[in-house]
Protein backbone atom coordinates (compact mmCIF):
# COMPACT_ATOMS: atom_id res chain seq x y z
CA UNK A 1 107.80 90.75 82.62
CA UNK A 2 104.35 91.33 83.73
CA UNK A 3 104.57 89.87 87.49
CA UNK A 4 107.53 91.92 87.65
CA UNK A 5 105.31 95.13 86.80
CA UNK A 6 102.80 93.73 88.61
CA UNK A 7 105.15 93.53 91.96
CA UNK A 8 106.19 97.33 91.20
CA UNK A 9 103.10 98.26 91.86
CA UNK A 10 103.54 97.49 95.61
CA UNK A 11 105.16 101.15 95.63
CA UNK A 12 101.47 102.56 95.10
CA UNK A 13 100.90 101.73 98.26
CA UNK A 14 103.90 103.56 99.88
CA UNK A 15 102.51 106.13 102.62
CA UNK A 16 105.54 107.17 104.60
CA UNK A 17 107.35 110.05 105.23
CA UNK A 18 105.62 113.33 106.34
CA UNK A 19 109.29 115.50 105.38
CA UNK A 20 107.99 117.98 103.03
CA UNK A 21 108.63 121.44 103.83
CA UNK A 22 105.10 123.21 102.89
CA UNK A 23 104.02 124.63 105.90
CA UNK A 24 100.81 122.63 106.54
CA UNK A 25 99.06 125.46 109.01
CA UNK A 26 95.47 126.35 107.24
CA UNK A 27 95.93 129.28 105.23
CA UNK A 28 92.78 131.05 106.44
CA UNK A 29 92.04 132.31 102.87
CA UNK A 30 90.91 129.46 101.81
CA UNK A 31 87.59 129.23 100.07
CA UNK A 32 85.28 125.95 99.98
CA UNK A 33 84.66 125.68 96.30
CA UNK A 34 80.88 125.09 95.54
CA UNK A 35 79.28 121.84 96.32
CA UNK A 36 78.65 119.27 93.95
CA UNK A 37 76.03 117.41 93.09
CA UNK A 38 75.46 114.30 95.96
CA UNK A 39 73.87 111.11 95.38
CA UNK A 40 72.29 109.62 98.24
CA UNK A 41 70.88 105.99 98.92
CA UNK A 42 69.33 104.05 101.66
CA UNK A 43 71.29 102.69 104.55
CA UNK A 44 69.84 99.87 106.48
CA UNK A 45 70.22 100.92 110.82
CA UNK A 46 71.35 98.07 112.44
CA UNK A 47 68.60 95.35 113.20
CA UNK A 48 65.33 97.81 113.28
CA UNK A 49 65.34 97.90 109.57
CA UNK A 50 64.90 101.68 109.35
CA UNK A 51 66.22 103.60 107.45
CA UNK A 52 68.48 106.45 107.19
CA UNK A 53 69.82 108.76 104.02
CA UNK A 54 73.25 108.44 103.81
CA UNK A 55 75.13 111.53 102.10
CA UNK A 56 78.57 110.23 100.25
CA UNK A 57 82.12 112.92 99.88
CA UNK A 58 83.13 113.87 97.58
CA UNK A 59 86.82 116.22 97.33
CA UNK A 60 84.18 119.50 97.12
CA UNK A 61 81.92 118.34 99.86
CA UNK A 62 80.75 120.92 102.19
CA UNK A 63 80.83 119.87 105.64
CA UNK A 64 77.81 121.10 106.96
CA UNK A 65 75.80 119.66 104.52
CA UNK A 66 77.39 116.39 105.26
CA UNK A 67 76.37 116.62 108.79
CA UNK A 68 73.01 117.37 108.43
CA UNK A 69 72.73 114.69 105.68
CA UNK A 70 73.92 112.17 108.59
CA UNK A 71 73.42 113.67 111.32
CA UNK A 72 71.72 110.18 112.82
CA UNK A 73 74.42 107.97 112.56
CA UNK A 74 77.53 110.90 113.53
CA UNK A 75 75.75 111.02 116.90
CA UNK A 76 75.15 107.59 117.19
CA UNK A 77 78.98 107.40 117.25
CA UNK A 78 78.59 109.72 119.79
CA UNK A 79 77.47 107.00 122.35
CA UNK A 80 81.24 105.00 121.93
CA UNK A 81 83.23 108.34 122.48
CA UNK A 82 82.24 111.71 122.38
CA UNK A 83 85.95 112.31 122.61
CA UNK A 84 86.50 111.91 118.44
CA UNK A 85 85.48 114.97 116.93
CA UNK A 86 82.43 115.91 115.38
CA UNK A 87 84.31 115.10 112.05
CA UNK A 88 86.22 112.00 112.96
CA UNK A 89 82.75 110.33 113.55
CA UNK A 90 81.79 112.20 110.12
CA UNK A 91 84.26 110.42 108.46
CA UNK A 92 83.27 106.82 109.75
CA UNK A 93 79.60 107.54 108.70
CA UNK A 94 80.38 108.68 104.87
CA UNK A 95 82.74 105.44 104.67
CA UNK A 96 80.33 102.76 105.77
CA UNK A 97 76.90 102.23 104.26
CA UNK A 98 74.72 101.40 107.90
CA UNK A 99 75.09 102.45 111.01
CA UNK A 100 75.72 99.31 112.39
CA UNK A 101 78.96 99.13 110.31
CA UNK A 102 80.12 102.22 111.01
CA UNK A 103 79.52 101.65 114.53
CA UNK A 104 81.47 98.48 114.32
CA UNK A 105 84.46 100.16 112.78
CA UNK A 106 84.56 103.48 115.04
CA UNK A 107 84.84 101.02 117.87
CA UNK A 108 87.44 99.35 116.99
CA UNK A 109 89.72 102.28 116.06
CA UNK A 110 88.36 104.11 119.70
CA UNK A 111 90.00 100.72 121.16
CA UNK A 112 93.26 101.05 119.18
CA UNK A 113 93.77 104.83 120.07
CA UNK A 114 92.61 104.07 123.75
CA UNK A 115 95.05 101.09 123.59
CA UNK A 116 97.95 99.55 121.46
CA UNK A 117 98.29 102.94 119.40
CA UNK A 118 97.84 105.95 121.99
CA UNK A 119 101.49 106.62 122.18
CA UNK A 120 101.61 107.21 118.83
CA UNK A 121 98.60 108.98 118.66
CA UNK A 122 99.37 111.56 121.71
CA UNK A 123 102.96 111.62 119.86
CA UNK A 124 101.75 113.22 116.62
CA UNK A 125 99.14 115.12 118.27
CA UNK A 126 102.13 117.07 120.54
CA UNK A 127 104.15 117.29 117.46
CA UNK A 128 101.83 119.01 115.35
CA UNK A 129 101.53 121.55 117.82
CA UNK A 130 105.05 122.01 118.23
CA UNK A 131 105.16 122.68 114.63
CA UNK A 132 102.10 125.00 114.49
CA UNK A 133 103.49 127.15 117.72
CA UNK A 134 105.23 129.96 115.66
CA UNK A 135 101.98 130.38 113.60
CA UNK A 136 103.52 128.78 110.54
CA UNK A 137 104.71 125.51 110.07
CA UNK A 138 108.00 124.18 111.59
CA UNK A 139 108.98 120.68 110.26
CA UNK A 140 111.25 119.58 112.62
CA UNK A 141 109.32 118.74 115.65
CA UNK A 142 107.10 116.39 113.45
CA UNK A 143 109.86 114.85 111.87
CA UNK A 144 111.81 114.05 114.52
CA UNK A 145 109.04 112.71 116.53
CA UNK A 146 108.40 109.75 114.26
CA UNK A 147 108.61 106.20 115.95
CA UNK A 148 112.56 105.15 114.76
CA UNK A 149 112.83 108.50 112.87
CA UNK A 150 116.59 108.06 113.51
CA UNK A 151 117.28 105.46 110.90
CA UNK A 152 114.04 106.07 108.95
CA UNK A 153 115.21 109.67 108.41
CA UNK A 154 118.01 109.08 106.53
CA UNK A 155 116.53 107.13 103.76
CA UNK A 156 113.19 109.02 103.64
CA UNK A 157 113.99 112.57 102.74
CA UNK A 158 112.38 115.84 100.48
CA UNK A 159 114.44 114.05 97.81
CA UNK A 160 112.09 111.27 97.34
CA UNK A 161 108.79 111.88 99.62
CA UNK A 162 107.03 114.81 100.34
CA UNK A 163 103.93 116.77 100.95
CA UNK A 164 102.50 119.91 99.56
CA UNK A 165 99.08 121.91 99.99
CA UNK A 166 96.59 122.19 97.19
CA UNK A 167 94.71 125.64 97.05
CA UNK A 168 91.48 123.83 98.64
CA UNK A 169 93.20 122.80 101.25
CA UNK A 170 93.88 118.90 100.73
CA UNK A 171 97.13 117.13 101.63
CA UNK A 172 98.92 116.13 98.23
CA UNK A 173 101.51 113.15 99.09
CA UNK A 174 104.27 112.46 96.50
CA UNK A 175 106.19 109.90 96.30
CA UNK A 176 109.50 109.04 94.28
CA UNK A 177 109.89 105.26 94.67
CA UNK A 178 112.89 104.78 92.36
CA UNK A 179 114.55 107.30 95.02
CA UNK A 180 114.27 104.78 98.02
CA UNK A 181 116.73 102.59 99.18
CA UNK A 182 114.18 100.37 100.60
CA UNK A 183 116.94 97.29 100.72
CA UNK A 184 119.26 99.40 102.91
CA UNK A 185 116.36 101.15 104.83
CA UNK A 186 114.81 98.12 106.22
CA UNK A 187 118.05 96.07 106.90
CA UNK A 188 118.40 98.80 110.05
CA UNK A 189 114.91 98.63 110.97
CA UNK A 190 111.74 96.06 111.49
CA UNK A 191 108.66 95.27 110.02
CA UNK A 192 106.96 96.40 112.67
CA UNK A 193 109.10 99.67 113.05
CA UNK A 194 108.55 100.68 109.76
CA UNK A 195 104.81 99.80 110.32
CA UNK A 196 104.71 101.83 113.53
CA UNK A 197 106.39 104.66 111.18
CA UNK A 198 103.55 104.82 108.43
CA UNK A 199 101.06 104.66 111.09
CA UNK A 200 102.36 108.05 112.58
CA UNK A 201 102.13 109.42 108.78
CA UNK A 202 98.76 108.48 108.24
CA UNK A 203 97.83 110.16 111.98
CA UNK A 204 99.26 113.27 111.23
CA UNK A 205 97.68 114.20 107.98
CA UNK A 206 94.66 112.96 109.50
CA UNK A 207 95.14 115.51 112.25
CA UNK A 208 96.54 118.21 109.29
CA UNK A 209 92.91 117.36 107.50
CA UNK A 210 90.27 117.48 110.16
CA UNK A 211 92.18 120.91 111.39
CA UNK A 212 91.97 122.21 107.62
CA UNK A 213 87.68 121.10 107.35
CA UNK A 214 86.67 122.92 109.90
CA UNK A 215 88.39 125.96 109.25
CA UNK A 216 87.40 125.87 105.61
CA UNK A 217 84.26 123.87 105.68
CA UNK A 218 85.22 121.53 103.14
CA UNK A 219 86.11 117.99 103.68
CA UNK A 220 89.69 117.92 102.65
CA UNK A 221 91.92 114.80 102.04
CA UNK A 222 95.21 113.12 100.91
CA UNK A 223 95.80 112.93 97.38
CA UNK A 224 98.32 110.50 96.45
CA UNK A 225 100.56 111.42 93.40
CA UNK A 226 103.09 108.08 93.29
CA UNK A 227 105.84 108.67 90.55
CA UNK A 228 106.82 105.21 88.77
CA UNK A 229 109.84 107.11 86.57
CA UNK A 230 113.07 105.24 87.12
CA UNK A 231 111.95 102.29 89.01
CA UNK A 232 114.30 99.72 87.57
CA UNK A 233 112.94 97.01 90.93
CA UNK A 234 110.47 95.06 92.82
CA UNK A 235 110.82 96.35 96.67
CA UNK A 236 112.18 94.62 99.32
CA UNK A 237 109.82 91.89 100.00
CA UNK A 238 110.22 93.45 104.06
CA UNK A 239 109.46 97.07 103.06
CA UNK A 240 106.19 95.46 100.96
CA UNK A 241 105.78 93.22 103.88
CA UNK A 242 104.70 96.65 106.15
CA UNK A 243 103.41 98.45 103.29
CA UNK A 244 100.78 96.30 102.70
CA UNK A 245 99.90 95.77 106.60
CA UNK A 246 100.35 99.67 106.26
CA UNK A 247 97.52 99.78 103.58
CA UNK A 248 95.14 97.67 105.38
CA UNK A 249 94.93 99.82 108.55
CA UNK A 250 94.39 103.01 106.34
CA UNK A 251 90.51 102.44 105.45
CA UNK A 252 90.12 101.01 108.92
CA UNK A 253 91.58 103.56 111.16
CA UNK A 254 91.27 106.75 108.96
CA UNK A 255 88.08 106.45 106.46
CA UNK A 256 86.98 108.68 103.95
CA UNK A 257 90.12 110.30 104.29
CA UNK A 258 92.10 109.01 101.50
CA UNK A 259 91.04 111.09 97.87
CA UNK A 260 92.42 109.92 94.72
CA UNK A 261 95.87 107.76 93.98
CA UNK A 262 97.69 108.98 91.14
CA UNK A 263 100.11 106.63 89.67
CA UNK A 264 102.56 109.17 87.27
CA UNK A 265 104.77 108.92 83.89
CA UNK A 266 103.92 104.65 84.05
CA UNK A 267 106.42 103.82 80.87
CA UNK A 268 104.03 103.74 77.70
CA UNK A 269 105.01 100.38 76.93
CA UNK A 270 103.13 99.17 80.09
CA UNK A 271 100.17 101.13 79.80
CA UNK A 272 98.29 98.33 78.31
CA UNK A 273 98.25 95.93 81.32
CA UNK A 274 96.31 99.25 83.14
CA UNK A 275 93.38 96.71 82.74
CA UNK A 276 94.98 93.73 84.57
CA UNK A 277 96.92 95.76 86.96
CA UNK A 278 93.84 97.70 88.43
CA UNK A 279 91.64 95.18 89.66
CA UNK A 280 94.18 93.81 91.48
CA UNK A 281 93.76 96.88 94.32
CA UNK A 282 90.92 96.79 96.41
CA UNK A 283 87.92 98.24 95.24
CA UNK A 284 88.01 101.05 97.55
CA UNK A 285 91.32 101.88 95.64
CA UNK A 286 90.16 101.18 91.84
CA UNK A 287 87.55 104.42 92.39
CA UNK A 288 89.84 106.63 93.45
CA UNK A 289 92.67 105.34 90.88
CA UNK A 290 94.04 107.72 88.10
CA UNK A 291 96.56 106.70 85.81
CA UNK A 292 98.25 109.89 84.32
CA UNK A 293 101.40 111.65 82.98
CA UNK A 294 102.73 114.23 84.30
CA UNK A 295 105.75 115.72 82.36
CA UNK A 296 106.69 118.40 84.66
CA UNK A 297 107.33 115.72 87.73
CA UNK A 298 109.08 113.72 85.16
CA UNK A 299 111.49 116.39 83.86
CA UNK A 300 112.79 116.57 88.01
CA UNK A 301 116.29 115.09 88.76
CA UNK A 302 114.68 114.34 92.46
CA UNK A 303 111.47 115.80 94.30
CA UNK A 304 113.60 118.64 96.22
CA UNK A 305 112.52 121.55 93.66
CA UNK A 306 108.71 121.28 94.38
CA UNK A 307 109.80 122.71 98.27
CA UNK A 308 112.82 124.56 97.08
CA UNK A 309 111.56 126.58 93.81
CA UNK A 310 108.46 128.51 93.96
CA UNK A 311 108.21 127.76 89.89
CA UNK A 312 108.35 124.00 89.90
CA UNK A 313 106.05 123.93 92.56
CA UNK A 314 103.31 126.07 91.01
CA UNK A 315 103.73 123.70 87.91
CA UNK A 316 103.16 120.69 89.55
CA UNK A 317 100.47 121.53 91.63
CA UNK A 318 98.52 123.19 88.51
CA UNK A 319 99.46 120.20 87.01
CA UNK A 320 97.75 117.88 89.79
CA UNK A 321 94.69 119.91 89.36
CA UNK A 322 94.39 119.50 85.53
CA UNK A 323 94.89 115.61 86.12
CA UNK A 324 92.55 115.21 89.11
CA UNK A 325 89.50 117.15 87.09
């Protein structure tokens, strides 16, 4: 019984589809809620053995304070490719605790985008601004632009994944697993297709994000609300398979963007193996995890209300906000 829970929780990692209909253009009224209290520490600078203060994010981190804080090491960055913006390199500094590491990592995703993954990277870049052209938000060109969207499409819809806007600006992903047909889904495409498909995701709210900081001047991320009602089975061991490449790349090619992964309505008669289930995610993951209920996601047949009722959405995303406190 438990390795079967324990192989559910493979879904957690699901970051796929970008289908939801919220119009993700930055509402310009949005205002950067106070900043908290940062703790800083000392960050050893490569082999010279000074030393630099290293300011951490947090979800109400103000960007220009962030900056300033590590200032150093963001134009260090600098020196590999002034190309990433100011807040890309931003985001490698917060994640890594010297320069040197950061350095190491920024590199290695500058070779990726310059390399192996720049199709897909100029391919969500054009489709976001397709989408954005009207001044609103226009699905379609994103959607359709997304490596083997043809068969992916039909088996990741609004019904099970989506994404909404919080009122400070972050990207909130839900996900329905019970609501995929991962078996059928990945017996018409690859490993590697669907890989190349949750690597297009995780570009585009990356572009959504760094677009939404510096209009707003907060760092905003992706929350991650995954919904465990009705899963009845373990996932295809394929559609793991690229999930869990999938997860790998996430910290590597897009740090400090993830914020915290809500796992929703877990059946109460599992809730005690939350303390052998979480230390099997990486650490990175335990700090950010939140295990919650959320009664007004559970009382929906499917996820289509929270983009077609103004109601159900409200209630849900109040109801994210009294959970992520």
């Amino acid at each position: 019984m438990l390795l079967r829970i324990i192989s559910l929780f493979f879904w957690v990692k699901v970051t796929t589809a970008f289908v939801g209909q919220e119009p993700y253009s930055v509402r310009p009224n949005i205002r950067p809620r106070k900043s908290p209290k940062i703790s800083f520490h000392s960050a050893r600078q490569g082999k010279t053995g000074s030393e630099q203060t290293q300011l951490y994010a947090s979800k109400t981190a103000d960007v220009k304070a962030l900056l300033a804080a590590n200032r150093a090491c963001v134009d260090s960055l600098a020196s590999i490719s002034a190309d990433e913006s100011e807040l890309t390199r931003l985001r490698f500094a917060l994640a890594f605790p010297s320069q040197a590491e950061a350095k190491r990592a920024f590199r290695e995703s500058v070779t990726y985008r310059a390399g192996p993954g720049r199709r897909m990277v100029e391919s969500a870049a054009k489709a976001v601004k397709e989408s954005t052209a009207g001044g609103g938000w226009d699905n379609g060109p994103v959607r359709d632009a997304a490596p083997h969207a043809a068969a992916i499409n039909q088996y990741i819809t609004p019904k099970n994944i989506l994404t909404l806007s919080t009122a400070e600006g972050d990207i909130l992903y839900v996900i329905r697993a019970s609501a995929i047909n991962d078996r059928a889904l990945m017996n018409r495409v690859s490993v590697k297709q669907m890989g190349d498909f949750f690597l297009y995701v995780k570009e585009v709210h990356n572009i959504i994000a760094n677009e939404r900081s510096e209009k707003s001047g907060r760092l905003c991320e992706v929350i991650f609300a995954n919904d465990i009602s009705g899963v009845r089975a373990i996932p295809d061991p394929r559609f793991s398979q690229a999930l869990t490449a999938s997860s790998q790349q996430y910290e590597k090619l897009y740090p400090s963007l993830a914020g915290p992964t809500m796992i929703l309505n877990l059946p109460f008669v599992l809730q005690a193996f939350i303390g052998l289930i979480k230390p099997l995610f990486p650490k990175t993951v335990q700090d950010r995890l939140m295990f919650e209920s959320a009664p007004v996601l559970a009382r929906l047949r499917d996820l289509t209300p929270l983009t077609t009722s103004m109601n159900s959405r409200r209630s849900f995303l109040a109801e994210v906000k009294r959970l992520s406190r």
